[in-house]
Protein backbone atom coordinates (compact mmCIF):
# COMPACT_ATOMS: atom_id res chain seq x y z
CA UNK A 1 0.00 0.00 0.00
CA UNK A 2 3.13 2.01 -0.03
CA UNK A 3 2.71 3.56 -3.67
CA UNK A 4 -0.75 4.11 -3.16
CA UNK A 5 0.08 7.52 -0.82
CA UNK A 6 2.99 8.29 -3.24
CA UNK A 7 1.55 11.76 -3.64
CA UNK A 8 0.32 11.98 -0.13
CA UNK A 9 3.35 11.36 0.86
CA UNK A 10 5.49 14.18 -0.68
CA UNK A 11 6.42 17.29 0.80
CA UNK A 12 4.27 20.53 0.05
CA UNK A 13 6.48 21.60 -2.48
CA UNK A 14 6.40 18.82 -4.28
CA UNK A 15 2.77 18.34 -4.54
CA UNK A 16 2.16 21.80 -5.75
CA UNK A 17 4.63 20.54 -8.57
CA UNK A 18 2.76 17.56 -8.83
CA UNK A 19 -0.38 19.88 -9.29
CA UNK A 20 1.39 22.19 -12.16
CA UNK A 21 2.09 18.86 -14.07
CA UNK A 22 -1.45 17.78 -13.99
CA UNK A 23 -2.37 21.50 -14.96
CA UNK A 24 0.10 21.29 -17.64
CA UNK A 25 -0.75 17.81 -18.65
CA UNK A 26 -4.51 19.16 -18.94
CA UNK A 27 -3.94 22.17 -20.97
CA UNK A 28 -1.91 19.89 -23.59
CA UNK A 29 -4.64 17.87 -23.89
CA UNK A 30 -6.67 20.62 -24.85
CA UNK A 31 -4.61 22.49 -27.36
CA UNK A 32 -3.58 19.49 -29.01
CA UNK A 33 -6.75 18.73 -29.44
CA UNK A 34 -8.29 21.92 -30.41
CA UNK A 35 -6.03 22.18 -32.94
CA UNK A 36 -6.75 19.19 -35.00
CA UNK A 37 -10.51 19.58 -33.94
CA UNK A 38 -10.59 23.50 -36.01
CA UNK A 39 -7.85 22.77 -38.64
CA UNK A 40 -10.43 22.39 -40.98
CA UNK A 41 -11.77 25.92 -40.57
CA UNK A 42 -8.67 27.45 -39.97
CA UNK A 43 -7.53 25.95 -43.80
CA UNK A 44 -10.77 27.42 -45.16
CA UNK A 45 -10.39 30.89 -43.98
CA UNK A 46 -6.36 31.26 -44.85
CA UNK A 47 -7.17 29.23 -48.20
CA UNK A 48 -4.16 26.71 -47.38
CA UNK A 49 -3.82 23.71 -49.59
CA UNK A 50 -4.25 19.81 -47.99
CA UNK A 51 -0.43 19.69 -48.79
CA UNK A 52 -0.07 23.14 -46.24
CA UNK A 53 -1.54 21.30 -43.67
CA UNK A 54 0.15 18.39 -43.76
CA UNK A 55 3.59 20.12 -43.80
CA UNK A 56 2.16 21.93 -40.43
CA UNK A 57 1.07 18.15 -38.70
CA UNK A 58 4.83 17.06 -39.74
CA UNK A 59 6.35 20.77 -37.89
CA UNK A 60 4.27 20.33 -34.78
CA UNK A 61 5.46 16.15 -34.52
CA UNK A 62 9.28 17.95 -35.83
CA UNK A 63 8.95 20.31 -32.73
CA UNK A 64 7.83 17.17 -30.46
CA UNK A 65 10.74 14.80 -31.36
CA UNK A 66 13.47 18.30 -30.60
CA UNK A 67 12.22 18.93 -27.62
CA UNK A 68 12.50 15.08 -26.46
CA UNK A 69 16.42 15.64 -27.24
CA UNK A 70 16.64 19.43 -26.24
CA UNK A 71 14.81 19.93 -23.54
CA UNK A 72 17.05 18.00 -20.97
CA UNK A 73 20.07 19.68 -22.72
CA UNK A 74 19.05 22.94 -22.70
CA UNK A 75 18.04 22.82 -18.90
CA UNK A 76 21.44 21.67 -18.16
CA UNK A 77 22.67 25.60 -19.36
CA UNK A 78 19.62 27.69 -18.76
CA UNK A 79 18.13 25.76 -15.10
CA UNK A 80 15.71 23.47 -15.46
CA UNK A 81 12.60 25.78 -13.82
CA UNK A 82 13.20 28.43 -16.66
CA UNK A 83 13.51 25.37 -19.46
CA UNK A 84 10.58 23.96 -18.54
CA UNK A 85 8.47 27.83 -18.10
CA UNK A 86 10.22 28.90 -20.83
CA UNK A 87 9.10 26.09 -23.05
CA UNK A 88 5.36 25.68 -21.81
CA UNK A 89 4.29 28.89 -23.09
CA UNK A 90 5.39 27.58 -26.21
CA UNK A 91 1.87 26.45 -27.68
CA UNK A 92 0.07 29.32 -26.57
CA UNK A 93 2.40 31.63 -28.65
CA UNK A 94 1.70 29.32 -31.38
CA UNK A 95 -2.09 29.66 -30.92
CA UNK A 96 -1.92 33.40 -30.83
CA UNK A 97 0.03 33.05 -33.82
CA UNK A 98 -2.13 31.18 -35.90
CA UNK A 99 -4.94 33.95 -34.99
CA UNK A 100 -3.53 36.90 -36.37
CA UNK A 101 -2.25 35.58 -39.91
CA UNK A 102 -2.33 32.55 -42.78
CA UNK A 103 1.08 32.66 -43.79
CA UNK A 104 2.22 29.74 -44.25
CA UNK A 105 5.27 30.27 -43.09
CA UNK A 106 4.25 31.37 -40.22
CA UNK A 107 1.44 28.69 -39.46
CA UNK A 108 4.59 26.25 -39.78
CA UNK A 109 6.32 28.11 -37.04
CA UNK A 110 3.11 28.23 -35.28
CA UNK A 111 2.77 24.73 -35.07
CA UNK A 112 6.39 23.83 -34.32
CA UNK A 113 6.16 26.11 -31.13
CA UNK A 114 3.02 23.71 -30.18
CA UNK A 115 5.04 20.45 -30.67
CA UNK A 116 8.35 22.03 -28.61
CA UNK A 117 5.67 22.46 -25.90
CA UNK A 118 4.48 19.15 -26.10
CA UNK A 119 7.67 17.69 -26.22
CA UNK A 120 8.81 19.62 -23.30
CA UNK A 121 6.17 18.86 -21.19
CA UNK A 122 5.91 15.31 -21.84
CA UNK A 123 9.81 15.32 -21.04
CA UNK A 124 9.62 17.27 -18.16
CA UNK A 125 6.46 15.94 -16.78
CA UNK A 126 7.27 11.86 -16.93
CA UNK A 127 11.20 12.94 -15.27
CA UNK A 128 9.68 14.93 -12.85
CA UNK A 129 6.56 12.27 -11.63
CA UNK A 130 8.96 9.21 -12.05
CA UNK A 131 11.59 10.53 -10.00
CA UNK A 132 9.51 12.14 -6.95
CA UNK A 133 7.47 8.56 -7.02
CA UNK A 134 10.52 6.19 -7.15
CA UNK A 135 9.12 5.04 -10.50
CA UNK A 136 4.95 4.99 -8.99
CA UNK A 137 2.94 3.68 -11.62
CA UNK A 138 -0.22 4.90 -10.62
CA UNK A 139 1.13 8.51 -10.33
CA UNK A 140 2.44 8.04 -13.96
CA UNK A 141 -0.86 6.94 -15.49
CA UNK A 142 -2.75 9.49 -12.73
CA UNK A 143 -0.61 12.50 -15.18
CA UNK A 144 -1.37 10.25 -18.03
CA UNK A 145 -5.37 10.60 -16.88
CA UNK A 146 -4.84 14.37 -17.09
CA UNK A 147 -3.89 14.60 -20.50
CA UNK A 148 -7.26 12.58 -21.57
CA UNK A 149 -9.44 15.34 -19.46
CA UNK A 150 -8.04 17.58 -21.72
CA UNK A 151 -8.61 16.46 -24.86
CA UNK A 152 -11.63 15.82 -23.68
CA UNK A 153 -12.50 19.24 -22.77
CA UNK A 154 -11.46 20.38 -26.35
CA UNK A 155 -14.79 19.24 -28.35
CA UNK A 156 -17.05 20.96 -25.33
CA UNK A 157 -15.04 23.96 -25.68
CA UNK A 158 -15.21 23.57 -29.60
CA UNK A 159 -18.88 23.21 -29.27
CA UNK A 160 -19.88 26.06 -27.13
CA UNK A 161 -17.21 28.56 -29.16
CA UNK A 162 -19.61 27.35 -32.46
CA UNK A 163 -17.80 28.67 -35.55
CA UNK A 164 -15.70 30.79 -33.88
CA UNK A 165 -12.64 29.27 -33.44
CA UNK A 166 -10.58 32.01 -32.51
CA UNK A 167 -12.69 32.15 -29.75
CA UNK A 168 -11.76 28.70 -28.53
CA UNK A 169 -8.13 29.64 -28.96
CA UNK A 170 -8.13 32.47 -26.79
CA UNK A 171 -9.52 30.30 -23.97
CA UNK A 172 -6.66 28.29 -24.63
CA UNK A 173 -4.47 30.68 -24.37
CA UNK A 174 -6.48 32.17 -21.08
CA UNK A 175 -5.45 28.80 -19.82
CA UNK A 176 -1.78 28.93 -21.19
CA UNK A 177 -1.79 32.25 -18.86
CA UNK A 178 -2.67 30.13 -15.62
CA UNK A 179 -0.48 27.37 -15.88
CA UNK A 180 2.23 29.83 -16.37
CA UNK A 181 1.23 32.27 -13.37
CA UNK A 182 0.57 28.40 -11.32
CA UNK A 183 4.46 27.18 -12.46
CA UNK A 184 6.28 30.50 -11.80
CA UNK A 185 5.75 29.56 -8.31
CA UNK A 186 7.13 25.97 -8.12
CA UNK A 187 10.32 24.79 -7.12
CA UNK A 188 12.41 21.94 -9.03
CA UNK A 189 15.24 21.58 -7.30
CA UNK A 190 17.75 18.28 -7.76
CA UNK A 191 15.70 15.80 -6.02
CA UNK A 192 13.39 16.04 -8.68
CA UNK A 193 14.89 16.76 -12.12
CA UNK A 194 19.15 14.92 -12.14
CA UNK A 195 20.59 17.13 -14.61
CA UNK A 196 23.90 16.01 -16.32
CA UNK A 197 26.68 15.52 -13.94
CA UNK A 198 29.41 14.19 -16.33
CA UNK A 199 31.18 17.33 -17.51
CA UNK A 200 28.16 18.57 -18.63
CA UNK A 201 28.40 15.83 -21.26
CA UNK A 202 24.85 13.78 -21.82
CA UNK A 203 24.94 10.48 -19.65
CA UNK A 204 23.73 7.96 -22.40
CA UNK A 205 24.93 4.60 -20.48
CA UNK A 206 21.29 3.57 -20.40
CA UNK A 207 21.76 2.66 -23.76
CA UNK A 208 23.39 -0.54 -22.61
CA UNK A 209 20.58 -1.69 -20.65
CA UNK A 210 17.96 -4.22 -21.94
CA UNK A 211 14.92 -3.09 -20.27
CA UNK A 212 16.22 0.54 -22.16
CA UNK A 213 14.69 -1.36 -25.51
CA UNK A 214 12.01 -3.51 -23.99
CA UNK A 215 10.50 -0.23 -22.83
CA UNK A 216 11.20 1.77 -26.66
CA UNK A 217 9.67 -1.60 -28.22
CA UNK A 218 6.14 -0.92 -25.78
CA UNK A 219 6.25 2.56 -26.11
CA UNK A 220 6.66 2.79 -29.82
CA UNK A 221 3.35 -0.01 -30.49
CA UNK A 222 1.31 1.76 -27.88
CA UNK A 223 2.15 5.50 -29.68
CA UNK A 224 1.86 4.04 -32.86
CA UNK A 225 -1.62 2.61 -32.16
CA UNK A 226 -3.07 5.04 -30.83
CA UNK A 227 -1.98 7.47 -33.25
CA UNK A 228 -3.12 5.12 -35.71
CA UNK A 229 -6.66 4.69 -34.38
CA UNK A 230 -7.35 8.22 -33.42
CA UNK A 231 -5.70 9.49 -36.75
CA UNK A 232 -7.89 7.45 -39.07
CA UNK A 233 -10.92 6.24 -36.91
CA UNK A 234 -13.30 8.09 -38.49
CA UNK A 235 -12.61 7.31 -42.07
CA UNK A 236 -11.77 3.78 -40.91
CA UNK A 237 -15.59 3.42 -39.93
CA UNK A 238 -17.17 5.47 -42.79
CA UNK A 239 -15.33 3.94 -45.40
CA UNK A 240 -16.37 0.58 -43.96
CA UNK A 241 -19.44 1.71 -44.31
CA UNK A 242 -20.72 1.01 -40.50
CA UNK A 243 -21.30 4.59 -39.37
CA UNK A 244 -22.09 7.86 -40.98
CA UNK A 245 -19.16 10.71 -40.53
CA UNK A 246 -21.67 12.04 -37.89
CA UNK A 247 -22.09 8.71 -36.14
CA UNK A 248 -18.38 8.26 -36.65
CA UNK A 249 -17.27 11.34 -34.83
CA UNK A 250 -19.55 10.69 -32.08
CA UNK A 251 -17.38 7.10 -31.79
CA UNK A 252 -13.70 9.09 -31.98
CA UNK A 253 -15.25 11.14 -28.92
CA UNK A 254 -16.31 7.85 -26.98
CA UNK A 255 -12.79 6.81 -27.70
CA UNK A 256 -11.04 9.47 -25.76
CA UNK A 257 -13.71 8.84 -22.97
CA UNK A 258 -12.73 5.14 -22.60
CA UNK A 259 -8.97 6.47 -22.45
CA UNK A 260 -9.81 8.59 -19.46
CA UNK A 261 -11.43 5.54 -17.99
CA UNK A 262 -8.49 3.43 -18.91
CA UNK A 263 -5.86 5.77 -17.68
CA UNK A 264 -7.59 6.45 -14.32
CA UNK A 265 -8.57 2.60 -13.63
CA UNK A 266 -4.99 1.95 -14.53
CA UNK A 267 -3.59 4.06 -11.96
CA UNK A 268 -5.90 2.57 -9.22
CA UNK A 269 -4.83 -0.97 -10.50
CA UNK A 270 -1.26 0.17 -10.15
CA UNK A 271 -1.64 0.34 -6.66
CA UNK A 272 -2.56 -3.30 -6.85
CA UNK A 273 -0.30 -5.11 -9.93
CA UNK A 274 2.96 -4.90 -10.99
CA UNK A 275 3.78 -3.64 -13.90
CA UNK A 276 4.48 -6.70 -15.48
CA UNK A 277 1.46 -8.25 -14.86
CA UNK A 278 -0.37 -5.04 -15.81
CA UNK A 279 1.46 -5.33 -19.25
CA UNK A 280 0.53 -8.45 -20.41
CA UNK A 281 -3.58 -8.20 -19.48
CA UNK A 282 -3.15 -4.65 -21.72
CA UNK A 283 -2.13 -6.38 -24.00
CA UNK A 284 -4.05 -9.26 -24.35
CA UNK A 285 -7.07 -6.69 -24.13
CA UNK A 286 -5.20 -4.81 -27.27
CA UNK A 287 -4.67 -7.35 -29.31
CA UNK A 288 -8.75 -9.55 -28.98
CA UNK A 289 -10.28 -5.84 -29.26
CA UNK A 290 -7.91 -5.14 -32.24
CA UNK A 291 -8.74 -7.91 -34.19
CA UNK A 292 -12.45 -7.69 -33.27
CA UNK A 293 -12.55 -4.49 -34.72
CA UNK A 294 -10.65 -5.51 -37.74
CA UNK A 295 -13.04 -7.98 -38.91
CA UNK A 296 -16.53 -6.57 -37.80
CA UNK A 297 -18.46 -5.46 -40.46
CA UNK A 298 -21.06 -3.93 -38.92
CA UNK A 299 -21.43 -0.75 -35.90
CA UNK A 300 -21.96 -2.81 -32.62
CA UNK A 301 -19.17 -4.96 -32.76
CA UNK A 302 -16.87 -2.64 -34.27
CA UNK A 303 -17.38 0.34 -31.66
CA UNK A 304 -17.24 -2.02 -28.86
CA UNK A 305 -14.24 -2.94 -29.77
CA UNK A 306 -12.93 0.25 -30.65
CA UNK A 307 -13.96 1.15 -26.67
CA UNK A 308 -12.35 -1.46 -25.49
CA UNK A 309 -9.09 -0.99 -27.36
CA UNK A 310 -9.43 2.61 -25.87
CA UNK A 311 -9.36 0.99 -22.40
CA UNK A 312 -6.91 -1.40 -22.77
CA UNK A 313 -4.28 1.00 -24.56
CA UNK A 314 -4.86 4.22 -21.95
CA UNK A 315 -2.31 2.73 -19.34
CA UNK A 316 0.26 1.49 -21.21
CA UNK A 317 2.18 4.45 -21.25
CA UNK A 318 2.46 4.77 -17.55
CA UNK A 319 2.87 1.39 -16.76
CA UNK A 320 5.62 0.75 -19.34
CA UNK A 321 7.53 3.74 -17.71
CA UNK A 322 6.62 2.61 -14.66
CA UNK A 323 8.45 -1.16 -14.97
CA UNK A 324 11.43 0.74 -16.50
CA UNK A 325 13.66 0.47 -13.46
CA UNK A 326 13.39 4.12 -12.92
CA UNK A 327 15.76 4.89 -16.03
CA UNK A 328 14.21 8.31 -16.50
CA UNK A 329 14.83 9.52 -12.91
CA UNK A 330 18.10 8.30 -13.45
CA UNK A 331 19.45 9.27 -16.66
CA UNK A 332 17.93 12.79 -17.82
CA UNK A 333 17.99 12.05 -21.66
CA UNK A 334 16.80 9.06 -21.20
CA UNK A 335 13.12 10.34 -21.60
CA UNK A 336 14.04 12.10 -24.46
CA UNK A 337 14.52 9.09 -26.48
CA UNK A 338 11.59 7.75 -25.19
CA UNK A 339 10.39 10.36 -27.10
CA UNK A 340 11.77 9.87 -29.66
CA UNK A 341 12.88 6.66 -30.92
CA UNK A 342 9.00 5.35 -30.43
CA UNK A 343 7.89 8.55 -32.19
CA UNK A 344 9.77 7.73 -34.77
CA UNK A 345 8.25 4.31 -35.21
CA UNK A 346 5.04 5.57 -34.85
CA UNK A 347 5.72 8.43 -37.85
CA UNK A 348 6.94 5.44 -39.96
CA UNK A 349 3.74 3.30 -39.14
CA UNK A 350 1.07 6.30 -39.85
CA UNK A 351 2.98 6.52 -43.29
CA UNK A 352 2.88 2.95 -43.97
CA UNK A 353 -0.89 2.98 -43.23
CA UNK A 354 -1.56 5.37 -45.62
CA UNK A 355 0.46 4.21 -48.54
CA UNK A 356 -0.85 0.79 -48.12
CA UNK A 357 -4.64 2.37 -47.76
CA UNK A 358 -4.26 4.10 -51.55
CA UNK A 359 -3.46 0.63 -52.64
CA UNK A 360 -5.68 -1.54 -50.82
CA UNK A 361 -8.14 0.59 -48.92
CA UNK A 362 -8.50 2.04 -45.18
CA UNK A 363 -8.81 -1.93 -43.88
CA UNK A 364 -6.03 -3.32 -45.73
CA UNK A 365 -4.06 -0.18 -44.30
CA UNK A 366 -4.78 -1.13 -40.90
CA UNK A 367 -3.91 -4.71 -41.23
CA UNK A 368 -0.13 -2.86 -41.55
CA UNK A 369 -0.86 -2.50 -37.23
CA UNK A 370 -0.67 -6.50 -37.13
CA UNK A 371 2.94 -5.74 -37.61
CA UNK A 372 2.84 -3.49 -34.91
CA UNK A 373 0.94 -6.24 -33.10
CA UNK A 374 3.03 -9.09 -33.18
CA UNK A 375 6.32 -6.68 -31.52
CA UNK A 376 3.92 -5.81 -29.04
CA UNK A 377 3.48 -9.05 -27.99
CA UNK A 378 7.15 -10.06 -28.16
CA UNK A 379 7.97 -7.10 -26.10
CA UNK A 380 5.55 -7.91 -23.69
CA UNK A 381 6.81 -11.02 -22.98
CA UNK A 382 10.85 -10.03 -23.03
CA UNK A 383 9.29 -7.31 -20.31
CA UNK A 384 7.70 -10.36 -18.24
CA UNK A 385 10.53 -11.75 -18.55
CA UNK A 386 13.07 -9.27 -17.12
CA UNK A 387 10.85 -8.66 -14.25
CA UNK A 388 9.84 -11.92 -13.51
CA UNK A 389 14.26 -12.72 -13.14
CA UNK A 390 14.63 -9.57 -11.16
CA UNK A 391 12.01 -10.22 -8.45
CA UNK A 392 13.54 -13.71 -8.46
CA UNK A 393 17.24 -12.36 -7.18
């Protein structure tokens, strides 16, 4: 029962940083959201070609994939508090951009500022929350939880802004404004952020270490599915023909739901399981709900399964940190590439889906994720296995 007062159990301080990564968590679940959620209008009005937008999805994930690199790096110069201010306001600069002008240019720049916040605060965030915990799973996936209140507060806010979507931004930004007023006041001292101690030169001995890849292997088939089924739910169902585009959105809505079920369930069954143990049900629950989906035909299956997968992916982050030995408390770029060497793998895999859906259709792009599928497994079981030695010695 020791891990489940991990936050109880910290010092004032470091539960008011605790609360600005949840805020922070939160807000980048909204403006990550918002953004893809008025992209559409935002191309009408500035007239921007399909190709235009693309280029600005590739800057923001560009911007992501620095920051998981940078960030650490950066802090070791600057101080880690005014890295990880410095970087958060990031996204709302980027928002405010993207009010005031189309140019293209511009918009890019926009959008990379968004995904050097992200990056940043997904950096920062895990670091911080691993290291404070001893590794906690359930406070991992409880800032994992945070992120999926966001995004889905971005449709309601979406919804009551109407057309206006600058008006949805600025209530973004409004928020932006908070979390930065609620971080100037924390303090990150050592005991929770270990910057580089070796000459200033990036410790990278992690490298060596076998649970290292296990953990890149997890993380890279959980990012890639989810990116996968959130990216092309909606034409995945409508070009089945199970659901109208209506219907369909209604269903990639009910999937972020069952991911804010999923994330907080996981961090209550975190104070329960292992890791290891957590792992494997996840992914057993991934890959019958995968495949359920896959060869449905018609709505009731199909979005059950879709929930489920929902559910059974929203941990998996977490917990795979979690069962990493506490690498990223002890090695600070080690969270950068878990950034990105999965993100990588996941870029590859959303551009593999696509090519193969020109040739073959939305379904035979998706059957690409059996790929995916079969590593996750594998990994799952080289993680059992590690665990299941270590607990044995």
């Amino acid at each position: 029962m020791e891990r489940q007062s991990a936050l109880k159990s910290m010092s004032r301080k470091h539960q008011y940083l605790m609360q600005d990564i949840f805020i922070a968590y939160l807000a980048m679940g909204v403006y990550l959201t918002l953004i893809g959620s008025v992209l559409p209008a935002i191309k009408a009005e500035y007239q921007i070609s399909y190709q235009v937008g693309g280029w600005m999805m590739s800057a923001q994930q560009i911007g992501y994939l620095v920051a998981g690199i940078a960030a650490s790096l950066i802090a070791g110069k600057i101080g880690v508090k005014v890295t990880y201010l410095s970087f958060g306001v990031l996204a709302f600069i980027g928002l405010a951009l993207m009010m005031v002008t189309g140019n293209p240019v511009v918009l890019l720049f926009a959008m990379l500022l968004t995904g050097l916040c992200k990056g940043c605060t997904a950096n920062f965030g895990n670091q911080i929350t691993s290291t404070l915990s001893n590794n906690d799973s359930s406070l991992l996936n409880l800032s994992q939880a945070f992120f999926a209140i966001g995004t889905c507060l971005a449709p309601i806010i979406t919804m009551l802004c109407g057309a206006s979507w600058r008006t949805a931004f600025a209530i973004t930004i409004a928020m932006g404004v908070i979390t930065f007023l609620h971080g100037l006041r924390t303090e990150i001292g050592p005991e929770a952020f270990h910057q580089e101690s070796n000459n200033g030169k990036p410790d990278l001995r992690f490298f060596k270490k076998g649970i290292f890849w296990i953990c890149c292997l997890l993380l890279m088939c959980y990012l890639a599915f989810e990116a996968s089924v959130m990216g092309w739910l909606v034409t995945f169902f409508v070009d089945s023909g199970a659901a109208t585009e209506t219907t369909a959105q209604l269903l990639a809505t009910a999937l972020w739901v069952a991911v804010l079920i999923g994330r907080f369930a996981s961090a209550w069954f975190a104070t329960r399981f292992r890791p290891e143990h957590m792992i494997v049900v996840m992914t057993i629950g991934v890959a019958a709900c995968f495949s359920i989906m896959m060869f449905s035909h018609t709505l009731v299956p199909m979005a059950t399964a879709t929930f489920g997968l929902g559910l059974f992916m929203a941990g998996m982050y977490g917990t795979t940190l979690g069962g990493s030995d506490n690498l990223i408390g002890q090695y600070p770029m080690c969270m950068g590439m878990f950034i990105v060497i999965p993100g990588i793998g996941s870029a590859i895999t959303q551009s593999a889906i696509g090519t193969l859906a020109d040739q073959a259709g939305i379904r035979g792009g998706m059957y690409f994720l059996y790929i995916l599928l079969a590593i996750l497994i594998l990994s799952t079981i080289l993680f059992l296995r590690y665990h299941s030695k270590k607990n044995r010695a």
